[in-house]
C-alpha atoms as a PDB file:
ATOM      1  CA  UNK A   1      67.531 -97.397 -66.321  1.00  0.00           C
ATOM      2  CA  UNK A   2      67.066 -93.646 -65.205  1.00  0.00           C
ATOM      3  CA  UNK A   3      64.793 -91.774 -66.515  1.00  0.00           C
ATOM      4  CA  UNK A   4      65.396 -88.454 -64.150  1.00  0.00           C
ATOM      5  CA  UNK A   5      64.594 -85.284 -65.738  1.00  0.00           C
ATOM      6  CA  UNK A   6      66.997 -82.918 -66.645  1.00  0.00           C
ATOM      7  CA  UNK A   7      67.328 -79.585 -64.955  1.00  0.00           C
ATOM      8  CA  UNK A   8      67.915 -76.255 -66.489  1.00  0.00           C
ATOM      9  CA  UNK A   9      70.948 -75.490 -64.389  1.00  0.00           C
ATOM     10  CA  UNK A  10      72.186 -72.890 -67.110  1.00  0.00           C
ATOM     11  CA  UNK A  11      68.746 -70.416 -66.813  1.00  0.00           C
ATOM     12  CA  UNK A  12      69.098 -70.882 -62.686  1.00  0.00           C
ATOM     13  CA  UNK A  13      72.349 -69.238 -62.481  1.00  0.00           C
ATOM     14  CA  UNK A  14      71.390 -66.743 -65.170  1.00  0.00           C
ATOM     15  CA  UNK A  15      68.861 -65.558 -62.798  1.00  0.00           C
ATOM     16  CA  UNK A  16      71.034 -65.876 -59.747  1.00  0.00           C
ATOM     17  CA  UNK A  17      73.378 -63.302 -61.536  1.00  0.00           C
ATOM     18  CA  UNK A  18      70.854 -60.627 -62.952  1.00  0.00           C
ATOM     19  CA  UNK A  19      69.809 -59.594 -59.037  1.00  0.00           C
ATOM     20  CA  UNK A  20      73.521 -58.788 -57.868  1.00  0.00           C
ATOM     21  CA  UNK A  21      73.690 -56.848 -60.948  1.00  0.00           C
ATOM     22  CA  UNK A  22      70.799 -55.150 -60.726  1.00  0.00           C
ATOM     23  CA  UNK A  23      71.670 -53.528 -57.025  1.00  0.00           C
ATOM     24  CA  UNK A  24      75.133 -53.393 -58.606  1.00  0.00           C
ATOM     25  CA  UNK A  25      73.398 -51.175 -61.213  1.00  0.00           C
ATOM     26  CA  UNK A  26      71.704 -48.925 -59.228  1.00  0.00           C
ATOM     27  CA  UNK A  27      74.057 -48.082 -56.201  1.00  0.00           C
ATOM     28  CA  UNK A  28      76.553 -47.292 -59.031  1.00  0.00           C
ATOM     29  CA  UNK A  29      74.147 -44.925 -60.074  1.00  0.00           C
ATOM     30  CA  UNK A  30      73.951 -43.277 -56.213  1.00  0.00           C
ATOM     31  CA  UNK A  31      77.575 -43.115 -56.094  1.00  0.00           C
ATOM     32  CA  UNK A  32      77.854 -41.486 -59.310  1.00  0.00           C
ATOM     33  CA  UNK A  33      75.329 -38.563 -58.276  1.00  0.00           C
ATOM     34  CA  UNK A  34      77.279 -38.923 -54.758  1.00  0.00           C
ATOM     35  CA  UNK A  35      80.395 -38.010 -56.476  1.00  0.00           C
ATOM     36  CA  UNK A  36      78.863 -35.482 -58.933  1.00  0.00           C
ATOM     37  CA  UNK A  37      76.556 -33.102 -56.666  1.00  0.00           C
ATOM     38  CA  UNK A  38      78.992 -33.211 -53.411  1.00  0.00           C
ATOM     39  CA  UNK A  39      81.688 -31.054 -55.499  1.00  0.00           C
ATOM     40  CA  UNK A  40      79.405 -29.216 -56.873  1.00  0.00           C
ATOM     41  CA  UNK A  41      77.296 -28.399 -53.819  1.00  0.00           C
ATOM     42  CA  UNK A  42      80.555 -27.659 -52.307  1.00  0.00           C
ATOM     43  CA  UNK A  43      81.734 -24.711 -55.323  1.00  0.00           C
ATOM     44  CA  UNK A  44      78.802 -23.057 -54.986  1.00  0.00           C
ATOM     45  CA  UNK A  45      78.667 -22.467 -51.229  1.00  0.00           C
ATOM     46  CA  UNK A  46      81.800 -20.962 -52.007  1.00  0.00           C
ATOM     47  CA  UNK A  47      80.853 -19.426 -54.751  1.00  0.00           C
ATOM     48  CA  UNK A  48      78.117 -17.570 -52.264  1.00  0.00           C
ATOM     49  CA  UNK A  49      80.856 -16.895 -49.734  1.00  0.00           C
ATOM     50  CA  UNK A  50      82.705 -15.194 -52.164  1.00  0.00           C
ATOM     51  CA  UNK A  51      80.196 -13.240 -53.714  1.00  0.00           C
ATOM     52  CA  UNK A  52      78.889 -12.186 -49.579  1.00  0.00           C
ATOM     53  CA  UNK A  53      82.471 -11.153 -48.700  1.00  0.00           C
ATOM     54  CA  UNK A  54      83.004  -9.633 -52.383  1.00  0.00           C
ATOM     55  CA  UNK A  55      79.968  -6.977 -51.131  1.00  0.00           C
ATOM     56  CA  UNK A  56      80.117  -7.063 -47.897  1.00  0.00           C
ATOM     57  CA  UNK A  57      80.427  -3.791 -46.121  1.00  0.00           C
ATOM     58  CA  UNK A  58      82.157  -3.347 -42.517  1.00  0.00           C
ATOM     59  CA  UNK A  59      81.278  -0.932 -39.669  1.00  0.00           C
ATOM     60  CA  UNK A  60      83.122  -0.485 -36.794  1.00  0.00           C
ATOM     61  CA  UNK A  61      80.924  -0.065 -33.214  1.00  0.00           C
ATOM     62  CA  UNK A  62      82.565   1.330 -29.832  1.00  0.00           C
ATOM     63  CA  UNK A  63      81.856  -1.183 -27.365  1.00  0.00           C
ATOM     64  CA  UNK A  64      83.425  -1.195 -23.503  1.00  0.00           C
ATOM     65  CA  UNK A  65      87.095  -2.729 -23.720  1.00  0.00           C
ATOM     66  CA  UNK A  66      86.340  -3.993 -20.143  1.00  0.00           C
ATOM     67  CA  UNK A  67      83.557  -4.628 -17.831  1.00  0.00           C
ATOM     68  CA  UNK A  68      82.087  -1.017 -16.693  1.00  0.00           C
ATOM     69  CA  UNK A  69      80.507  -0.535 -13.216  1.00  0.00           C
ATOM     70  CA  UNK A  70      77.344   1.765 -12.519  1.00  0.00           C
ATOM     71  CA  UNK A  71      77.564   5.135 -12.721  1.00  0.00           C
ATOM     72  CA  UNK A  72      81.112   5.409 -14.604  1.00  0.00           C
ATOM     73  CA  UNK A  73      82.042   8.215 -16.648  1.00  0.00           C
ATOM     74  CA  UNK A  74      83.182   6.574 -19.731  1.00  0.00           C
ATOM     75  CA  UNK A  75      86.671   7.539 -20.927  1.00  0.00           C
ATOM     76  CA  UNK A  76      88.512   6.788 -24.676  1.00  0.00           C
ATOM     77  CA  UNK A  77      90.043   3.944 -22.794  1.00  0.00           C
ATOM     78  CA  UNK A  78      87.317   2.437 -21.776  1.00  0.00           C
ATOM     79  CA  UNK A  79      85.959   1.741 -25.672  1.00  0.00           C
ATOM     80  CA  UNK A  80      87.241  -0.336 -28.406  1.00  0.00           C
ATOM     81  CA  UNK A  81      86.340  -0.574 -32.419  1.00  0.00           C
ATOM     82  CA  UNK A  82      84.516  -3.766 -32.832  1.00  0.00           C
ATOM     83  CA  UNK A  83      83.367  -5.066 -36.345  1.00  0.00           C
ATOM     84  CA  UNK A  84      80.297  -6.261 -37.458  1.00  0.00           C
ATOM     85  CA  UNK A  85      78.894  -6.365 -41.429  1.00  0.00           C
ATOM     86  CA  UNK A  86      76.831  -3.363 -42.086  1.00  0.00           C
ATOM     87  CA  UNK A  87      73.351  -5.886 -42.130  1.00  0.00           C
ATOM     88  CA  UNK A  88      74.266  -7.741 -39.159  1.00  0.00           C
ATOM     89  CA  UNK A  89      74.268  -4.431 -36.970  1.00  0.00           C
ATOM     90  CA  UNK A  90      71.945  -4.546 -34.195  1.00  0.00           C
ATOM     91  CA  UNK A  91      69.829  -1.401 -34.542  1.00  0.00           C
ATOM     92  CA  UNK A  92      69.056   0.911 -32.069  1.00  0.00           C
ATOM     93  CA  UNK A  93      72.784   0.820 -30.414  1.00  0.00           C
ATOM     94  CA  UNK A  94      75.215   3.801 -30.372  1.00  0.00           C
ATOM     95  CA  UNK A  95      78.493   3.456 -33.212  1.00  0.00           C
ATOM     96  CA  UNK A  96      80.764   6.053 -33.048  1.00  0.00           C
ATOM     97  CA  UNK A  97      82.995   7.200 -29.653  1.00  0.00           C
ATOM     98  CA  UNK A  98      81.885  10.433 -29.779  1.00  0.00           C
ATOM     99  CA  UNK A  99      78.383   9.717 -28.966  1.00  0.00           C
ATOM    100  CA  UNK A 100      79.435   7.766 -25.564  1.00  0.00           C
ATOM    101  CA  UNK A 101      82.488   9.490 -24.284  1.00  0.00           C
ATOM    102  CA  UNK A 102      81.923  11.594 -21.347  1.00  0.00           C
ATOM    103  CA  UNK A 103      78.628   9.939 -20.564  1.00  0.00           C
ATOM    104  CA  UNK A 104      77.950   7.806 -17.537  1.00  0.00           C
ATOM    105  CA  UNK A 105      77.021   4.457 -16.854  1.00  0.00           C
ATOM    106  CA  UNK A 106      73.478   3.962 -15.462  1.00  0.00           C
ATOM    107  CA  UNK A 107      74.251   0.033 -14.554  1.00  0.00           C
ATOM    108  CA  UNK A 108      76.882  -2.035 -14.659  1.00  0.00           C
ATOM    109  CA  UNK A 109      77.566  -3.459 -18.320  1.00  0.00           C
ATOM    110  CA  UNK A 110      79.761  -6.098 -20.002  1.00  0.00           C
ATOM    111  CA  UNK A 111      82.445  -6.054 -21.777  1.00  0.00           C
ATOM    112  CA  UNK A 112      82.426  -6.317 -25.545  1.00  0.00           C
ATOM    113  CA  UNK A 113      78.655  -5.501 -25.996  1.00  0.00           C
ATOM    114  CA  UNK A 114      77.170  -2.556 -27.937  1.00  0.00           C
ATOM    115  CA  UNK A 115      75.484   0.187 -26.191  1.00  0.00           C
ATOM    116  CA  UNK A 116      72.711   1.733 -26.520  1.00  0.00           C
ATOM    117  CA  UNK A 117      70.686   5.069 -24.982  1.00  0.00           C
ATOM    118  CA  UNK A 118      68.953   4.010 -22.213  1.00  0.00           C
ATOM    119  CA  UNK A 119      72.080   2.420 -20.756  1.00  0.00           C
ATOM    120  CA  UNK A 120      73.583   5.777 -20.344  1.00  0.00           C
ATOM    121  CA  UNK A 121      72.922   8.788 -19.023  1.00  0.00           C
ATOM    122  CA  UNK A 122      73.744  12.465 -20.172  1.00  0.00           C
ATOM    123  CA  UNK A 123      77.013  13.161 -21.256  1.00  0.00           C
ATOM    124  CA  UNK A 124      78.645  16.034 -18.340  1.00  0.00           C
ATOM    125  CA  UNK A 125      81.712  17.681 -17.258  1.00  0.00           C
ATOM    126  CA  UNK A 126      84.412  15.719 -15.966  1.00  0.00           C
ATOM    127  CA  UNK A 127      84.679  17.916 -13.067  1.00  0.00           C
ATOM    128  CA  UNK A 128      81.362  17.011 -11.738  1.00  0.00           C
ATOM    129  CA  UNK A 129      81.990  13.728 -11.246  1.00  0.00           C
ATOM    130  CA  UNK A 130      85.665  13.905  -9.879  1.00  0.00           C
ATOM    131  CA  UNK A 131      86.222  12.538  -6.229  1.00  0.00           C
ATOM    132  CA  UNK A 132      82.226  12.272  -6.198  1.00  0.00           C
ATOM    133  CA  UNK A 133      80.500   8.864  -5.183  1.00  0.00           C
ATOM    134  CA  UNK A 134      77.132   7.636  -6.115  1.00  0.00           C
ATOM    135  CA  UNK A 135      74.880   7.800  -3.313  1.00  0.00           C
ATOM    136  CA  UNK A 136      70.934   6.497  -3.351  1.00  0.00           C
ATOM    137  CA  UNK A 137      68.215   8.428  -1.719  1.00  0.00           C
ATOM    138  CA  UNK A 138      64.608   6.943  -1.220  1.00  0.00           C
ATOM    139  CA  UNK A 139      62.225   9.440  -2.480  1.00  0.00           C
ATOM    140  CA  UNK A 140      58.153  10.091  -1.855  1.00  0.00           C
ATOM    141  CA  UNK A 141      56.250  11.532  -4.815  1.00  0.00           C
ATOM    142  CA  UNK A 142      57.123  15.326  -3.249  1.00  0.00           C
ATOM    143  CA  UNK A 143      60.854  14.733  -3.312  1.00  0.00           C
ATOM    144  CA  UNK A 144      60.878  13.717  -7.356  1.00  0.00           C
ATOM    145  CA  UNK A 145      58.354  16.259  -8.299  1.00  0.00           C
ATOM    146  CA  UNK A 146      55.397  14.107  -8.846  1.00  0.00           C
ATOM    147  CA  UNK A 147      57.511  12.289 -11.497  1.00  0.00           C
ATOM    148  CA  UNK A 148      59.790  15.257 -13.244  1.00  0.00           C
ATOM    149  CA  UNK A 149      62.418  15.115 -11.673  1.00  0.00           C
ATOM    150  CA  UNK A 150      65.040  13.329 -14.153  1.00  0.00           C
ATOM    151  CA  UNK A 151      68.656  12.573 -14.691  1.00  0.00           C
ATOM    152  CA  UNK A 152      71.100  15.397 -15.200  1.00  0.00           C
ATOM    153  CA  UNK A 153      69.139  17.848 -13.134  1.00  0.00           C
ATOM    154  CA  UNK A 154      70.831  20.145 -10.429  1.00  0.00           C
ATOM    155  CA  UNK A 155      69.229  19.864  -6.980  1.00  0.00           C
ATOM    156  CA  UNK A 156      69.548  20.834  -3.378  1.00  0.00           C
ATOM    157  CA  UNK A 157      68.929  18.845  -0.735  1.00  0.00           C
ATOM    158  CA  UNK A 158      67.900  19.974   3.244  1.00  0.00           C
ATOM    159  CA  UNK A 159      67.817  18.184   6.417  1.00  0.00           C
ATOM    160  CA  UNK A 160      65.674  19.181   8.872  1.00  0.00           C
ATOM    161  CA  UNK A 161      66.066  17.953  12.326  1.00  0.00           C
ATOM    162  CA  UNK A 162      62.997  17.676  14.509  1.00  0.00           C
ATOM    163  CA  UNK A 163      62.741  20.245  17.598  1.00  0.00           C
ATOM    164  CA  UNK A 164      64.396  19.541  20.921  1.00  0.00           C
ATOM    165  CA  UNK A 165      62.522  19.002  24.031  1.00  0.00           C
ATOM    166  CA  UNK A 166      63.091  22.830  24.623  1.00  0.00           C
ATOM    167  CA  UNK A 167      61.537  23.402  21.391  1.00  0.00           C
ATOM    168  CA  UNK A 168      64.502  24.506  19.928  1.00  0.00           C
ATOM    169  CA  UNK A 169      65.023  23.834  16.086  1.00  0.00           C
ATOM    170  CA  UNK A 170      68.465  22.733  14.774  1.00  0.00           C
ATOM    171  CA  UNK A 171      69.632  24.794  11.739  1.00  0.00           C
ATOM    172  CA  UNK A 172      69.402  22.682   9.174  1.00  0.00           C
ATOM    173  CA  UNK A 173      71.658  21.392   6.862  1.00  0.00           C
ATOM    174  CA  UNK A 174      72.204  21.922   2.839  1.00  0.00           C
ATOM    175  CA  UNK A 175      73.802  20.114   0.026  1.00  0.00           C
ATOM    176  CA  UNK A 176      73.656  22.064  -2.834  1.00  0.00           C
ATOM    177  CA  UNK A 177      74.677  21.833  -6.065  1.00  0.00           C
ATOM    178  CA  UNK A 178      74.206  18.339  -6.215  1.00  0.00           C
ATOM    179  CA  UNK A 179      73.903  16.223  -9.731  1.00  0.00           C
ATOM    180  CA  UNK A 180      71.241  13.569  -9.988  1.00  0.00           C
ATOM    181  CA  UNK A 181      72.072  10.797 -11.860  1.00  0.00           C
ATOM    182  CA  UNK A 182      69.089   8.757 -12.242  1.00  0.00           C
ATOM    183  CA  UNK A 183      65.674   8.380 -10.548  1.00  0.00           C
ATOM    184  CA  UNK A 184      64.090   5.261 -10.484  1.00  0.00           C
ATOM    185  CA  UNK A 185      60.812   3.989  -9.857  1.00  0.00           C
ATOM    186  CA  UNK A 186      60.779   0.655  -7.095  1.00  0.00           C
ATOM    187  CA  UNK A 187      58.136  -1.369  -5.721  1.00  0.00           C
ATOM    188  CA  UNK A 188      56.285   1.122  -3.218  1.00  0.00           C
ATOM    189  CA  UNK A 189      57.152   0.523   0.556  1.00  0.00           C
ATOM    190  CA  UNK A 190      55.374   2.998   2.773  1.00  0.00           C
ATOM    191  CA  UNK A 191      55.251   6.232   1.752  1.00  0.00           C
ATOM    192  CA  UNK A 192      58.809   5.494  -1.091  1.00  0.00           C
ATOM    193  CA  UNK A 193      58.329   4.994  -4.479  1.00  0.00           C
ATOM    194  CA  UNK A 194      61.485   5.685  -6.090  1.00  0.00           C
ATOM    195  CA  UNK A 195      65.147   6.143  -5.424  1.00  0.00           C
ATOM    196  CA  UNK A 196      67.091   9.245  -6.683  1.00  0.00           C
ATOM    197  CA  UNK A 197      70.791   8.682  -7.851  1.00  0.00           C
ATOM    198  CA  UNK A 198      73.289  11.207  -6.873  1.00  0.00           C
ATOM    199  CA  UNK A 199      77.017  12.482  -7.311  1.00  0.00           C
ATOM    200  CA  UNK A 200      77.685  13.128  -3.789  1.00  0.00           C
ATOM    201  CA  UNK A 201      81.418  15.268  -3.076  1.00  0.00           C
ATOM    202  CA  UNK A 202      83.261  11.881  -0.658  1.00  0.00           C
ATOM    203  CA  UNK A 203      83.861  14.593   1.753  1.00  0.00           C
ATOM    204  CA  UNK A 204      80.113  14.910   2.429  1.00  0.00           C
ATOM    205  CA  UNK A 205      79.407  11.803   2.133  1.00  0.00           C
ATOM    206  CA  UNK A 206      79.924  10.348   6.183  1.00  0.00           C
ATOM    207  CA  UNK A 207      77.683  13.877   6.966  1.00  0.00           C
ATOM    208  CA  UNK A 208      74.902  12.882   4.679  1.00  0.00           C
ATOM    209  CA  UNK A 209      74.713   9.553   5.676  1.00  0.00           C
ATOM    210  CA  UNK A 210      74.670  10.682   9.443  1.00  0.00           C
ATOM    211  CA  UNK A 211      71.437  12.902   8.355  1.00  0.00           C
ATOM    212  CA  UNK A 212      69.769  10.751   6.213  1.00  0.00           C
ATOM    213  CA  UNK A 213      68.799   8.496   8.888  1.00  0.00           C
ATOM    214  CA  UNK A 214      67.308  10.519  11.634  1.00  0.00           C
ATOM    215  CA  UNK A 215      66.074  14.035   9.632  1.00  0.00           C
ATOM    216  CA  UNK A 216      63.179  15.049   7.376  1.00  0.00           C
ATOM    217  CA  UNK A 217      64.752  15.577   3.804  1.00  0.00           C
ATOM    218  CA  UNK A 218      64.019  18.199   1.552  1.00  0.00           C
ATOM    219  CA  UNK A 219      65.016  18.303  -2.047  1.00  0.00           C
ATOM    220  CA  UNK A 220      64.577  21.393  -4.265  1.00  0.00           C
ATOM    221  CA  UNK A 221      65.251  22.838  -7.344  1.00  0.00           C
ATOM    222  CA  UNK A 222      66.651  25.943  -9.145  1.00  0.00           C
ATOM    223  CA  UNK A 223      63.784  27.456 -10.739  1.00  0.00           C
ATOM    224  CA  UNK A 224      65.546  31.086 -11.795  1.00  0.00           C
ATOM    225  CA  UNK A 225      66.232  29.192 -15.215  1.00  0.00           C
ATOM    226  CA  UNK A 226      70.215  29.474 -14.250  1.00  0.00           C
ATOM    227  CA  UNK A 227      72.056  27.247 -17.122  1.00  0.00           C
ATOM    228  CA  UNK A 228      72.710  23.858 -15.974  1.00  0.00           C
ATOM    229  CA  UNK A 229      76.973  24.103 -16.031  1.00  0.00           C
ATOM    230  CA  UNK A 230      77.565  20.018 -15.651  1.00  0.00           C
ATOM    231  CA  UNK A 231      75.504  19.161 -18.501  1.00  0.00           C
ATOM    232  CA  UNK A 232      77.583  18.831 -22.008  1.00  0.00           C
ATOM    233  CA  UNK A 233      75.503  19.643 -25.143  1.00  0.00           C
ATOM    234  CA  UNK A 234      75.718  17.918 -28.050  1.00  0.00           C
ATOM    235  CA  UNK A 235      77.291  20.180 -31.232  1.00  0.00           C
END
């Protein structure tokens, strides 16, 4: 006769059913907060969108339409309103047209960017600059002044030929009149340690070029305190 003890078979599948329900239990609870804080995370980003564009406060900056190159008198074409939100200005750069207009370009600069002052250089007439190129001229200490000569100023410029074998001296030639539009320092070869910018008239330019070359250059400046005529003032 058997005598086999009985097992509890009941209590063994009442604990093989309380461990599902358990993880059943708690990743309902996840999903629930899931579903609760997703909506709700979602209404009040919106919320703060809609409160930011509620206050928000537009400016309009004059940036280059196009790509400008060096030494470009900027014209109303040439700009375009861009906006920005009043705290998401960058600082320092110029807004408004009239500020920009009828200066020039003192490198080349991309389209779409603000400006700012050092990327310009004084505002001036328009007909200094007509039929005028751009024409660099490597300078010694002497030829900027021992540092003050600057953009905007007037200047004339002399080449001196050296003396024939007869001992003859050439006359020798003058530019005046002549608008500099930037002097910049470079890296000091010989006796050059900066290059002055000028608005040269193109039908000087093949002369100059000829003289530059082979002749002593002089550069000097109007000291009678004769108003500067090219230069536009600022109301």
């Amino acid at each position: 006769m058997s005598t086999d003890t009985p097992t509890d078979t009941n209590t063994d599948n009442e604990e093989d059913k309380t461990i599902p329900d358990r993880w059943t239990a708690k990743l309902s609870l996840s999903h629930w907060l899931a579903i609760v804080a997703i909506p709700v995370g979602i209404m009040g980003a919106l919320y703060l969108f809609w409160q930011e564009d509620k206050t928000r406060v537009d400016v309009y900056v004059y940036v280059p339409a196009h790509d400008l190159p060096a030494y470009h008198q900027i014209q109303d074409s040439d700009l375009a309103p861009k906006r920005y939100a009043s705290r998401s200005v960058p600082s320092g750069i110029l807004k408004k047209s009239q500020r920009i207009v009828g200066r020039y370009t003192l490198t080349s600069l991309p389209n779409g960017k603000p400006l700012t002052n050092s990327q310009l250089g004084v505002k001036v007439q328009p007909n200094c600059l007509m039929d005028t190129v751009a024409v660099s001229l490597p300078a010694t200490p002497a030829m900027t002044f021992g540092g003050n000569l600057k953009a905007g100023d007037t200047v004339s410029i002399t080449f001196a030929s050296p003396a024939t074998k007869e001992g003859v001296s050439p006359t020798p030639t003058l530019f005046s009149d002549i608008l500099v539009l930037d002097v910049k320092a470079v890296p000091q070869t010989n006796t050059f340690t900066s290059v002055i910018v000028i608005a040269l008239p193109k039908t000087s330019a093949e002369e100059f070029v000829t003289h530059l070359a082979s002749t002593t250059t002089l550069v000097g400046r109007n000291l009678s305190g004769k108003e500067n005529n090219c230069i536009v003032k600022d109301p």
